[in-house]
N, C-alpha and C. Protein backbone atom coordinates (compact mmCIF):
# COMPACT_ATOMS: atom_id res chain seq x y z
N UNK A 1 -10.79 -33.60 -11.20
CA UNK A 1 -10.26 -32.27 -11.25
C UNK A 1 -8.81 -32.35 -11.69
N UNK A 2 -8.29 -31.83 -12.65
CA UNK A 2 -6.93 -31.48 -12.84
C UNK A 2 -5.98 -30.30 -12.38
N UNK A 3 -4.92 -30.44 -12.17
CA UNK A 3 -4.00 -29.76 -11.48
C UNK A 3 -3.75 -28.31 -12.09
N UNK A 4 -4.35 -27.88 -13.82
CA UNK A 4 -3.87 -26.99 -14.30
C UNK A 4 -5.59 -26.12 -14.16
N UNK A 5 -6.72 -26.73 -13.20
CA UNK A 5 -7.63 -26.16 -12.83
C UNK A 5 -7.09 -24.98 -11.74
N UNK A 6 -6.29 -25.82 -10.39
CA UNK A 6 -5.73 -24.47 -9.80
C UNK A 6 -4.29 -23.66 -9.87
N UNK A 7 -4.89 -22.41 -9.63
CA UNK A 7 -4.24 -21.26 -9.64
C UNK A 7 -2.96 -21.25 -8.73
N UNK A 8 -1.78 -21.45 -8.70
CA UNK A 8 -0.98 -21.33 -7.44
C UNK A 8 0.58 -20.75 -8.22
N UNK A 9 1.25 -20.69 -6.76
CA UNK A 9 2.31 -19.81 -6.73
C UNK A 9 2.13 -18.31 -6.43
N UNK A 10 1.10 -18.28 -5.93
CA UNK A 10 0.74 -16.82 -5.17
C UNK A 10 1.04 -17.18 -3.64
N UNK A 11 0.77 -16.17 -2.59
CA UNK A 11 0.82 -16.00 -1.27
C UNK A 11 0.30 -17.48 -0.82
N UNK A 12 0.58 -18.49 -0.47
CA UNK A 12 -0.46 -19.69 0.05
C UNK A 12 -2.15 -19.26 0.29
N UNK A 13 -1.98 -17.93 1.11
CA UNK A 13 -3.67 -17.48 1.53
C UNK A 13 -4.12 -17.36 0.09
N UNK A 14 -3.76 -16.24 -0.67
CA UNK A 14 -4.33 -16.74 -1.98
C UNK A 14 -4.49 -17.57 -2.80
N UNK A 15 -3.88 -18.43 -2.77
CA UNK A 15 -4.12 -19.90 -3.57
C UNK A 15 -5.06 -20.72 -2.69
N UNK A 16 -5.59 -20.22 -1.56
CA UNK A 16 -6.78 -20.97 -0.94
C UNK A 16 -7.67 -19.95 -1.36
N UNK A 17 -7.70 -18.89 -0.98
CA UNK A 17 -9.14 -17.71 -1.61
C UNK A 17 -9.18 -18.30 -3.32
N UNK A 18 -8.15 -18.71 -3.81
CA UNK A 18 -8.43 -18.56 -5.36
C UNK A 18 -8.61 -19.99 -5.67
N UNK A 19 -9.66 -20.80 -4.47
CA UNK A 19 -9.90 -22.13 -5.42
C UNK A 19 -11.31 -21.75 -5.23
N UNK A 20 -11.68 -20.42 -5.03
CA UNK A 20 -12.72 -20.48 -5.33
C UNK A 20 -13.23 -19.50 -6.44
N UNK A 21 -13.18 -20.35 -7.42
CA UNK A 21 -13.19 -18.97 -9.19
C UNK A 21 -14.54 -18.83 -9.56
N UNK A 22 -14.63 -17.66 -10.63
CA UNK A 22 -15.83 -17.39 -10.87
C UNK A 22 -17.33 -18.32 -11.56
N UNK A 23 -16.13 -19.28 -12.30
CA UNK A 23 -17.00 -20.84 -12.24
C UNK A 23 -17.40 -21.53 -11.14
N UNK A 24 -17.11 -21.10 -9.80
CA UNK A 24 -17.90 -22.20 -8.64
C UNK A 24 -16.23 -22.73 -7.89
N UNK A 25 -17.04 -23.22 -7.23
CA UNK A 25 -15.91 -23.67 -5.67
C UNK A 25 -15.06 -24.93 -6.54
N UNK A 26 -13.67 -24.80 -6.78
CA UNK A 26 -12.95 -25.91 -7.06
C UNK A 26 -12.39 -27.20 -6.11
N UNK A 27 -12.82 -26.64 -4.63
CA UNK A 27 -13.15 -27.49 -3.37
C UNK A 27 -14.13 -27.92 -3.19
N UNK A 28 -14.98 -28.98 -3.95
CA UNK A 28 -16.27 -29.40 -3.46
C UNK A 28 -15.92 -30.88 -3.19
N UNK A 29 -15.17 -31.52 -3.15
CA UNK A 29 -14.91 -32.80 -2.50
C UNK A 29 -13.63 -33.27 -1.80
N UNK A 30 -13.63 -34.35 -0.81
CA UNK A 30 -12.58 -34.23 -0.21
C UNK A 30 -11.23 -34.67 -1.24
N UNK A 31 -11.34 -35.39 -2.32
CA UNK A 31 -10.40 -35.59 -3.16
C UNK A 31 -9.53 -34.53 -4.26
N UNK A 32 -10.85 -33.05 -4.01
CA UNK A 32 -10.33 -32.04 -5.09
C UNK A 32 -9.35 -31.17 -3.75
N UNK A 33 -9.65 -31.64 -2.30
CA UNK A 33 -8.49 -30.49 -1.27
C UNK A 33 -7.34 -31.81 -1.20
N UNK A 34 -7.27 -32.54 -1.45
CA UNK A 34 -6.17 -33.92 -1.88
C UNK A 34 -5.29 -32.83 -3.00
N UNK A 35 -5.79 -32.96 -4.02
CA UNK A 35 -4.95 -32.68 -5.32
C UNK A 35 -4.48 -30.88 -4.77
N UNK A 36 -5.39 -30.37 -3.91
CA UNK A 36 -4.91 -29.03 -4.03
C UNK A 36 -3.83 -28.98 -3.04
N UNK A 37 -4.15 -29.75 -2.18
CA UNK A 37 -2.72 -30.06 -0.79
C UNK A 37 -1.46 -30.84 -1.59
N UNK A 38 -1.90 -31.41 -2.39
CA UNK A 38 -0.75 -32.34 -3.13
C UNK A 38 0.16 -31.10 -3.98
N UNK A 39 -0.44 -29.82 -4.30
CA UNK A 39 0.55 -28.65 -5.38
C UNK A 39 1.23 -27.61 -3.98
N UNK A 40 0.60 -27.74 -2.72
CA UNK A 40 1.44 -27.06 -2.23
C UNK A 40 2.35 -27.58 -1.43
N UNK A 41 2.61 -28.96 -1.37
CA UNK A 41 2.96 -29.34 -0.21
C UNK A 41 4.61 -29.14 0.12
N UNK A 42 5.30 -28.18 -0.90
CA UNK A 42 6.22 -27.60 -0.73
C UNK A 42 6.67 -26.81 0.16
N UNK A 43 5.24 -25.54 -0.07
CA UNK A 43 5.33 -24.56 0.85
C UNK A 43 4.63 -24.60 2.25
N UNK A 44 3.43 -25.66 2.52
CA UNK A 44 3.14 -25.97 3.12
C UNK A 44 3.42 -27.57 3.70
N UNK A 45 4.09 -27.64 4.88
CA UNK A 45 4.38 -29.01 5.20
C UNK A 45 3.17 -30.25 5.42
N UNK A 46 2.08 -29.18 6.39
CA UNK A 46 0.92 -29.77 6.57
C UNK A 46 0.12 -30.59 5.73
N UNK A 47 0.21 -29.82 4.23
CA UNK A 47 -0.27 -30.28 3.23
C UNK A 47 -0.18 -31.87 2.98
N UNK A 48 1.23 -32.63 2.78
CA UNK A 48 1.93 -33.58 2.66
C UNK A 48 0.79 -34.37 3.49
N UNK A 49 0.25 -34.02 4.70
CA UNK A 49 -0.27 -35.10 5.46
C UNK A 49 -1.61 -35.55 4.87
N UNK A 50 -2.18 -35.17 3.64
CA UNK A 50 -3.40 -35.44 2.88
C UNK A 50 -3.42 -36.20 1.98
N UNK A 51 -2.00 -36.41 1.94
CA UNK A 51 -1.59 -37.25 0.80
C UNK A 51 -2.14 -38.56 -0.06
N UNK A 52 -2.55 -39.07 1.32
CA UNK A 52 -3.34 -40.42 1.09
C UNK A 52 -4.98 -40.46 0.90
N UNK A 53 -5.62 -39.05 1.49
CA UNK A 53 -6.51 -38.90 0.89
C UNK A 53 -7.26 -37.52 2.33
N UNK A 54 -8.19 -37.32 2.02
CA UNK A 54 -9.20 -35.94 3.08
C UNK A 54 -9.73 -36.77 3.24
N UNK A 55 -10.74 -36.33 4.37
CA UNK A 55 -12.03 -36.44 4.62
C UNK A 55 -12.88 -35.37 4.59
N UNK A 56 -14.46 -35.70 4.97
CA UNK A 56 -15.10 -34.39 4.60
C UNK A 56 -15.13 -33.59 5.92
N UNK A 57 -14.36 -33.53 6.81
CA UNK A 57 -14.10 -33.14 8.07
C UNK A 57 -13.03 -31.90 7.82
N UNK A 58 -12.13 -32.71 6.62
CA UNK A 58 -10.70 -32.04 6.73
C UNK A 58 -11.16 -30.83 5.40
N UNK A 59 -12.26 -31.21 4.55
CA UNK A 59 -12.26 -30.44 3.42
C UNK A 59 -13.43 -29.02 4.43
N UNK A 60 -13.99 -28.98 5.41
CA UNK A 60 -15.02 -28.43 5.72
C UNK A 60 -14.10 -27.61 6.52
N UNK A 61 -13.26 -27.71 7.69
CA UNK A 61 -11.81 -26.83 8.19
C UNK A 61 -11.47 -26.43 7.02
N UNK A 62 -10.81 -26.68 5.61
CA UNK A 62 -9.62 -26.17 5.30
C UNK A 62 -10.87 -24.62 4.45
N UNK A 63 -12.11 -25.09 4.45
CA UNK A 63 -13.33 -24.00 3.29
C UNK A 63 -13.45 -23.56 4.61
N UNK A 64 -13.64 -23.62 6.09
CA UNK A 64 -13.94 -22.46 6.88
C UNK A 64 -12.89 -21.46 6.66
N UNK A 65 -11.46 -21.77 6.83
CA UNK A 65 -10.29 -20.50 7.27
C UNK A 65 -10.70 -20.14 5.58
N UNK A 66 -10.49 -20.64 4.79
CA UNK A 66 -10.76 -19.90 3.50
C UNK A 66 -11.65 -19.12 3.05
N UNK A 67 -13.30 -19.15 3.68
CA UNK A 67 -14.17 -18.35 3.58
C UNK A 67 -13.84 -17.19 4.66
N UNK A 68 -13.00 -17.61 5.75
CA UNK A 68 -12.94 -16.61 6.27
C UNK A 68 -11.33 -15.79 6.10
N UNK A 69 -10.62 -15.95 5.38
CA UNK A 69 -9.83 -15.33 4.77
C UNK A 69 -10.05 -14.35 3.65
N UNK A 70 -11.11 -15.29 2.46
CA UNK A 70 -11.47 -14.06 1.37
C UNK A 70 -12.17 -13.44 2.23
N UNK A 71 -12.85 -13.47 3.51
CA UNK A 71 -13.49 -11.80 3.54
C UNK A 71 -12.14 -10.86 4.17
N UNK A 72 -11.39 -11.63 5.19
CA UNK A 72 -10.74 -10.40 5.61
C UNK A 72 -10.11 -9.92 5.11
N UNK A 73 -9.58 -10.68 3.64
CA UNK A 73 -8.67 -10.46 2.66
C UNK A 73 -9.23 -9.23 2.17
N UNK A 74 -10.22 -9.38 1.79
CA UNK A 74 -11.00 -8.47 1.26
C UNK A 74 -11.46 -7.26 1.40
N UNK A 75 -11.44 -7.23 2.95
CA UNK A 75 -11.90 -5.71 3.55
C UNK A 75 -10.25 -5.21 3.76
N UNK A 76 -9.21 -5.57 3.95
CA UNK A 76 -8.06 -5.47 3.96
C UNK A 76 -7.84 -4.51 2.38
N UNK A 77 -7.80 -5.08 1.10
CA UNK A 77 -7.72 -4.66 0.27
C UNK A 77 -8.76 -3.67 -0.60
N UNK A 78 -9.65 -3.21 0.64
CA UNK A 78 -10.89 -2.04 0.61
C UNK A 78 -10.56 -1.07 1.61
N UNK A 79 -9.02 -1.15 1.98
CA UNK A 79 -8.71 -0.19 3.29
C UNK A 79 -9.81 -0.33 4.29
N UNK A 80 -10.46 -1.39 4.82
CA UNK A 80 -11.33 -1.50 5.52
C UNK A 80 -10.76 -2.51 6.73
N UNK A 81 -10.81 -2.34 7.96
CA UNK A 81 -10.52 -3.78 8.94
C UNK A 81 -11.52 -4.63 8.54
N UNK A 82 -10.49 -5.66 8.65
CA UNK A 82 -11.69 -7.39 8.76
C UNK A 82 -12.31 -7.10 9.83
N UNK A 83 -13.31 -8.10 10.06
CA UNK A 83 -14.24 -8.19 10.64
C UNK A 83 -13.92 -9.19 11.98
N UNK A 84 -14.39 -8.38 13.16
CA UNK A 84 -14.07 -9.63 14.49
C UNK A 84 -14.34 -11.17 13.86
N UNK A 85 -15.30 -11.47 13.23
CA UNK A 85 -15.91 -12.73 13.05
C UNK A 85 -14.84 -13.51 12.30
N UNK A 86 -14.06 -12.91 10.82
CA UNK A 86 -13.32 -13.66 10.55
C UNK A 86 -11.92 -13.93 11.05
N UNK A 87 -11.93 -12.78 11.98
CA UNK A 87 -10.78 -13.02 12.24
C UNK A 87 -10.46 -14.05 13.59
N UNK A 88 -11.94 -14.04 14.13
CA UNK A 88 -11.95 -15.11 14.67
C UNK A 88 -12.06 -16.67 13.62
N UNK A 89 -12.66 -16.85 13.33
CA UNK A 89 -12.51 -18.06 12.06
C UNK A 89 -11.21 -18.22 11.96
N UNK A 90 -10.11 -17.24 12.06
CA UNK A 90 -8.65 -17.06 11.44
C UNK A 90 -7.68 -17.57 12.90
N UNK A 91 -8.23 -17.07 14.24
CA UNK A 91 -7.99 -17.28 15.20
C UNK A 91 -7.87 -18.93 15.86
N UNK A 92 -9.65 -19.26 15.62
CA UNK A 92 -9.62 -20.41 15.94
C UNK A 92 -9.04 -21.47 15.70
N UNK A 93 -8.69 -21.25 14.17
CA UNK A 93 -8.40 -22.39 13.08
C UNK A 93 -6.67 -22.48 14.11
N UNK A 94 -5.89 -21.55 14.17
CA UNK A 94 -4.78 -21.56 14.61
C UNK A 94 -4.54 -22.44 15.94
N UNK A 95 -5.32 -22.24 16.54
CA UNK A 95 -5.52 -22.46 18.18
C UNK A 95 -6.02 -24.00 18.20
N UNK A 96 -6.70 -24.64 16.94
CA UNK A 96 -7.05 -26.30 17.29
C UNK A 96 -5.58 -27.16 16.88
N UNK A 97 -4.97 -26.56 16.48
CA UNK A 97 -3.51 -26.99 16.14
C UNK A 97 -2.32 -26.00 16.14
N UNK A 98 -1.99 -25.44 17.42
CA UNK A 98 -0.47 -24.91 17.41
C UNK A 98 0.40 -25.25 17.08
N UNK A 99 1.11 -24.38 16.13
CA UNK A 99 3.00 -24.81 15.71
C UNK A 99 3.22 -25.00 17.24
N UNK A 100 4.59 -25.89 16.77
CA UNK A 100 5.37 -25.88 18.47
C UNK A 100 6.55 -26.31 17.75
N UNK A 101 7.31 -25.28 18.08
CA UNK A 101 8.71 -25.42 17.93
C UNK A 101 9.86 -26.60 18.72
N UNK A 102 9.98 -27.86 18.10
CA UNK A 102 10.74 -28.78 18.42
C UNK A 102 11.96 -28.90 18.07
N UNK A 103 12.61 -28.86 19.28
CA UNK A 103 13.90 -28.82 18.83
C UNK A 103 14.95 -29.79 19.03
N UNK A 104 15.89 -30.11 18.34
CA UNK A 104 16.80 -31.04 18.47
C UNK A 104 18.25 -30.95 18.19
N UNK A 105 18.86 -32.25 18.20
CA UNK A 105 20.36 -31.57 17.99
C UNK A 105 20.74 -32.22 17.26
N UNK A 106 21.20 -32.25 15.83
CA UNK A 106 21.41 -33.02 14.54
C UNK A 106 23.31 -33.35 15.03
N UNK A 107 23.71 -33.13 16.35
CA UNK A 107 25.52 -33.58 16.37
C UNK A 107 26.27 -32.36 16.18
N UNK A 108 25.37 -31.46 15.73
CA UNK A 108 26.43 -30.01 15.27
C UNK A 108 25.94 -29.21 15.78
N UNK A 109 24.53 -28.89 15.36
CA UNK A 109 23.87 -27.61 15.76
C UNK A 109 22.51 -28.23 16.51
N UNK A 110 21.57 -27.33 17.08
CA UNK A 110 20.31 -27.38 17.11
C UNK A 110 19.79 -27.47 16.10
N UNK A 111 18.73 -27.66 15.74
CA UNK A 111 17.84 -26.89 14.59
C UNK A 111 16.17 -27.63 15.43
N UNK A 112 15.31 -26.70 14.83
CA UNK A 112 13.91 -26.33 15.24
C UNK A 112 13.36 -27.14 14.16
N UNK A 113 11.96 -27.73 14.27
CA UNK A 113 11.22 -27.71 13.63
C UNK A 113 9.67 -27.28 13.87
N UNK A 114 8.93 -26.60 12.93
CA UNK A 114 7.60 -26.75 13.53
C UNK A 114 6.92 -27.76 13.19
N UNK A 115 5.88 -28.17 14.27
CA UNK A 115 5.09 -29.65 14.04
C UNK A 115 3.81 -29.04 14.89
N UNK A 116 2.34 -29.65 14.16
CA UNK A 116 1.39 -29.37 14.70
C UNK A 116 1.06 -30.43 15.09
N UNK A 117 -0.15 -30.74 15.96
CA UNK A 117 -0.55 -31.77 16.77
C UNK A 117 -2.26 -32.05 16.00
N UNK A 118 -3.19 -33.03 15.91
CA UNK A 118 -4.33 -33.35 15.81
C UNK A 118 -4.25 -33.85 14.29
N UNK A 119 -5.35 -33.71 14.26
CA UNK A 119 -5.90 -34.46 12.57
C UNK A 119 -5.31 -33.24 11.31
N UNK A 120 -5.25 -34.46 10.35
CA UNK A 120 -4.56 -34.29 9.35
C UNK A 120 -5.00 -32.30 8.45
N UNK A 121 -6.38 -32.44 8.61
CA UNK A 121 -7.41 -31.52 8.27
C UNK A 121 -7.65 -30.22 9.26
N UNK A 122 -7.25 -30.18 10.36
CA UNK A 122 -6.70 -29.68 11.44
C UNK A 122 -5.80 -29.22 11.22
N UNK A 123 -4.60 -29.49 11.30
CA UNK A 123 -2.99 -29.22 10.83
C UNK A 123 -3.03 -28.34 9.48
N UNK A 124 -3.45 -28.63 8.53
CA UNK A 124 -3.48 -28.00 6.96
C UNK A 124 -4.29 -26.77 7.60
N UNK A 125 -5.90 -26.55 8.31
CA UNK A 125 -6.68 -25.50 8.29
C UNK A 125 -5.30 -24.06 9.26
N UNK A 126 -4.69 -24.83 10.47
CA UNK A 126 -4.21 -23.84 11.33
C UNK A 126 -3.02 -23.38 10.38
N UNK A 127 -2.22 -24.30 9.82
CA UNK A 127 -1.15 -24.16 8.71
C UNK A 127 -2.13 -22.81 7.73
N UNK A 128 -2.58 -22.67 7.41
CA UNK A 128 -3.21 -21.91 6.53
C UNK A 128 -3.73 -20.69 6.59
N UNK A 129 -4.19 -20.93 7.96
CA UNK A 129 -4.86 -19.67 8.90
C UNK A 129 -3.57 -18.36 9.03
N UNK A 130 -2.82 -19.55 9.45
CA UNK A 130 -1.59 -18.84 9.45
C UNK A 130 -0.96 -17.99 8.52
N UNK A 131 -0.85 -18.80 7.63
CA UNK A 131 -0.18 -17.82 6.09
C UNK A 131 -1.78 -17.07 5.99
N UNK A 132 -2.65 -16.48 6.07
CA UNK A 132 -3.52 -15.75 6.17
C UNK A 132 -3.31 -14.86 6.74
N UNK A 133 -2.86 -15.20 8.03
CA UNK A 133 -2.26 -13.82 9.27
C UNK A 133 -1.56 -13.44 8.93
N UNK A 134 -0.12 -14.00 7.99
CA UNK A 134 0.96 -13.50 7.63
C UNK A 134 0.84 -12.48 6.83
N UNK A 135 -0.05 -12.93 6.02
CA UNK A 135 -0.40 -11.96 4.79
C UNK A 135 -1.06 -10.82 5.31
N UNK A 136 -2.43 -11.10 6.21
CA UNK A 136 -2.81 -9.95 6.62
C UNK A 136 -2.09 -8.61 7.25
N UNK A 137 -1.31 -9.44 7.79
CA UNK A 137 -0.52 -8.31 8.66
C UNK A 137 0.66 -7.80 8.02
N UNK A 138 1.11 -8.07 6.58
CA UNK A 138 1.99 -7.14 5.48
C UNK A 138 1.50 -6.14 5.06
N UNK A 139 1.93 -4.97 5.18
CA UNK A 139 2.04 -4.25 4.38
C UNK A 139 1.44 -4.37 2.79
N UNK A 140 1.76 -5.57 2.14
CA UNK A 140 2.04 -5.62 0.79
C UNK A 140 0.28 -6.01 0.56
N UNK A 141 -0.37 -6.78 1.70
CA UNK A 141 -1.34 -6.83 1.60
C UNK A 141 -2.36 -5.86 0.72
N UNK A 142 -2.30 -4.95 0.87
CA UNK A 142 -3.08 -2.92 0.21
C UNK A 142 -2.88 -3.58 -1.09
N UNK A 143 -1.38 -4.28 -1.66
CA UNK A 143 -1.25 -4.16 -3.00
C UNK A 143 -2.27 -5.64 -3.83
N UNK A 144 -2.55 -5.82 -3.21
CA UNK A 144 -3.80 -7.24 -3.81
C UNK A 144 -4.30 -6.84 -4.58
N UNK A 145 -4.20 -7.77 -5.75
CA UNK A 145 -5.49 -7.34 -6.90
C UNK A 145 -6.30 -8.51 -7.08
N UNK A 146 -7.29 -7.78 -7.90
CA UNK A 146 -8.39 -9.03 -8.51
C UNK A 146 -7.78 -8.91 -10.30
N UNK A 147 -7.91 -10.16 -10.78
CA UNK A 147 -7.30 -10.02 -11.99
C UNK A 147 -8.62 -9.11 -12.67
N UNK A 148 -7.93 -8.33 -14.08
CA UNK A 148 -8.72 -7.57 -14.91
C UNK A 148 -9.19 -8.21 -15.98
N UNK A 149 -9.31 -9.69 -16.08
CA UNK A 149 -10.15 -10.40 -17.52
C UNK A 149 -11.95 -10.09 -16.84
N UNK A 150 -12.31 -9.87 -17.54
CA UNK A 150 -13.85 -9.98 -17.46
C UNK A 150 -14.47 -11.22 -16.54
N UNK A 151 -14.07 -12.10 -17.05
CA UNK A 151 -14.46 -13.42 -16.38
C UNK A 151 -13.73 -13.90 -15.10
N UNK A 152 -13.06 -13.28 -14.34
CA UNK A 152 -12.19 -13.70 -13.49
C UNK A 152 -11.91 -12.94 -11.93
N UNK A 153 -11.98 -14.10 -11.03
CA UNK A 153 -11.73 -13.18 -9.67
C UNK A 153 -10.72 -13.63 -9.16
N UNK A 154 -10.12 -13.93 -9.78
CA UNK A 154 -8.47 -14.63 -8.77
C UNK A 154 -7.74 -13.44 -8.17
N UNK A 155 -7.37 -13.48 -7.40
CA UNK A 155 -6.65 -12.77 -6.88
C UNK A 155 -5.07 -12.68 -7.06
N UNK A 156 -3.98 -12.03 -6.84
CA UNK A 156 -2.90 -11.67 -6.94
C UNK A 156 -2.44 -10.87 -6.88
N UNK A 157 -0.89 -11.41 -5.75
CA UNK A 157 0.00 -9.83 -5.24
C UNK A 157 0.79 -10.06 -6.21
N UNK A 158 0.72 -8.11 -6.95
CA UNK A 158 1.97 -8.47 -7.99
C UNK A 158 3.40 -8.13 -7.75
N UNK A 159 4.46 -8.40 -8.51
CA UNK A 159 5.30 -8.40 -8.29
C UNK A 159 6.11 -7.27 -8.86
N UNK A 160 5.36 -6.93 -10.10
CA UNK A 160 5.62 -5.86 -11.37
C UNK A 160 4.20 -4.60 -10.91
N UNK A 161 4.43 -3.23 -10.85
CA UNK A 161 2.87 -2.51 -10.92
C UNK A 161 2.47 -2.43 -12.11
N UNK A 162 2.64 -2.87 -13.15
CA UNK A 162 2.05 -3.18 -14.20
C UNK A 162 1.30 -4.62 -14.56
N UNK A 163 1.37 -5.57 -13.72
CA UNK A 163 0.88 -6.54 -13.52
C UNK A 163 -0.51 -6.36 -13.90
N UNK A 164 -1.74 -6.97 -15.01
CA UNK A 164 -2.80 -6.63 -14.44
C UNK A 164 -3.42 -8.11 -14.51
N UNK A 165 -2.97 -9.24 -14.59
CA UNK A 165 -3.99 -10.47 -14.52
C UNK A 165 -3.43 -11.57 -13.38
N UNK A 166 -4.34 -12.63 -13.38
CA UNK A 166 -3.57 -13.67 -12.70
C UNK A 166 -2.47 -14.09 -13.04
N UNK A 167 -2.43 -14.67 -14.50
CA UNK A 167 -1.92 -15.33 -14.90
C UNK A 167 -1.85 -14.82 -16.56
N UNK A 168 -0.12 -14.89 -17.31
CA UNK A 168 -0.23 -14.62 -18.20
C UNK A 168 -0.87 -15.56 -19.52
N UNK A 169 -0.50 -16.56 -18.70
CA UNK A 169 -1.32 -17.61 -19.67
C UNK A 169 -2.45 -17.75 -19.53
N UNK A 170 -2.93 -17.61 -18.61
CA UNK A 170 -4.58 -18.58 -18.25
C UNK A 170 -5.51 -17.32 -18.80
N UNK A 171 -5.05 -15.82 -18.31
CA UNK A 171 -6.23 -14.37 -18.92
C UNK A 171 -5.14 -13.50 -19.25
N UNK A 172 -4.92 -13.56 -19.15
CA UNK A 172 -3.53 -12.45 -20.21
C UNK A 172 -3.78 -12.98 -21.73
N UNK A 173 -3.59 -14.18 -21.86
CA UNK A 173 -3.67 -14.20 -23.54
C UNK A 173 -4.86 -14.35 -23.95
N UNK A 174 -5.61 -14.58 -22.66
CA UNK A 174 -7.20 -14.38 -23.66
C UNK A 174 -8.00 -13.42 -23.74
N UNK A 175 -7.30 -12.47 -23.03
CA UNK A 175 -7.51 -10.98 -23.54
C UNK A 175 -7.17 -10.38 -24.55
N UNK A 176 -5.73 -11.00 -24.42
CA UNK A 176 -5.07 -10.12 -25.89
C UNK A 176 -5.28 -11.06 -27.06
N UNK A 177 -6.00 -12.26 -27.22
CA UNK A 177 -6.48 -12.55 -27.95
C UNK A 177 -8.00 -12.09 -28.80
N UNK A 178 -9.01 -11.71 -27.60
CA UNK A 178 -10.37 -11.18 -27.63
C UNK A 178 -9.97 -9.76 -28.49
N UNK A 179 -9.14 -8.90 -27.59
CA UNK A 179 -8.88 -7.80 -28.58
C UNK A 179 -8.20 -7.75 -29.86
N UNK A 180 -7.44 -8.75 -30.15
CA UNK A 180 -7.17 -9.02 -31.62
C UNK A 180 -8.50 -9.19 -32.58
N UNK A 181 -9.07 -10.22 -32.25
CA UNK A 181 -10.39 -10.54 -32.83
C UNK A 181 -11.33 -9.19 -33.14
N UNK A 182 -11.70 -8.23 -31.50
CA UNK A 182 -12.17 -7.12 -32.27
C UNK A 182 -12.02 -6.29 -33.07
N UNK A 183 -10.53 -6.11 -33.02
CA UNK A 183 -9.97 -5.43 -33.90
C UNK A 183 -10.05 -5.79 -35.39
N UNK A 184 -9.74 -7.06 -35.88
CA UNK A 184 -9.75 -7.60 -36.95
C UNK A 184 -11.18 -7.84 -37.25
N UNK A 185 -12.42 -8.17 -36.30
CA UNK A 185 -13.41 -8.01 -36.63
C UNK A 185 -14.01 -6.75 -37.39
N UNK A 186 -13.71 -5.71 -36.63
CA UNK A 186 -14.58 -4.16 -37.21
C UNK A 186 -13.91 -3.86 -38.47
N UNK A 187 -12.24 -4.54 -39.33
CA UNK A 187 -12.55 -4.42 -40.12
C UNK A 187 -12.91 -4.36 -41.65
């Protein structure tokens, strides 16, 4: 799997709902949630801990909170409440690995860190669950779209209301390429 397969720089929750595209699950082995933990591990610290490789333990947590994110995501952006069920899925995932705020004293100040406890696959699912809750519970959430290429369900909060794709490169230009073609086709 290559890196310009996933979609990211959206909400973290969406860049987990969006490894799963209209071609099929881009998570089907523990080495393709490797490469996908390896693009966020910026925004996510947890991520970093996959580094060396998943298991199919850690890839089966990180596709539960994710299946159960695109739905609540989903009824969220249908003005609809999620559903007890995922939001338990969303719940649990949190609760097998709590943040815990550790704190220390660097000589000057305090400063905090969060650190989760258990397996590597564990840590990434509650890490995740989390930016799920975060998202759910914005406001900005309502503004979610599904991109408008024909072929495509990625999701994305835009930033512009004129926004209408994922990505300007990936369906933006192959739209406005398709409609060039018809155009020049008919005549």
């Amino acid at each position: 799997m290559s890196d310009a397969t996933f979609l990211v720089g959206e909400p973290v929750a969406l860049d987990l709902v969006n490894t799963r595209a209209a071609d099929g699950d881009l998570l089907v082995t523990p080495d393709d949630l490797r490469v996908w933990a390896g693009l966020q591990v910026d925004r996510v610290p947890e991520a970093g801990d996959l580094a060396a490789g998943a298991t199919d333990e850690d890839l089966a947590a990180v596709r539960a909170v994710r299946d159960g994110a695109a739905h609540a995501i989903g009824r969220v952006r249908e003005g609809e409440a999620p559903s007890p069920d995922d939001l338990d899925v969303l719940n649990r995932a949190q609760r097998a690995a709590p943040a815990i705020a550790e704190l220390a004293w660097d000589g000057g100040a305090v400063t905090v860190t969060r650190r989760r406890g258990g397996p590597a696959g564990t840590r990434l699912a509650a890490a995740l669950a989390e930016a799920t809750a975060d998202l759910l519970a914005d406001p900005a959430a309502a503004r979610i779209r599904e991109c408008e290429a024909d072929d495509c369900v990625m999701l994305f909060l835009p930033a512009h209301p004129r926004r209408r794709w994922c990505s300007a490169a990936r369906c933006g230009n192959r739209v406005r390429v398709a409609r060039h073609y018809q155009r020049h086709k008919a005549s």
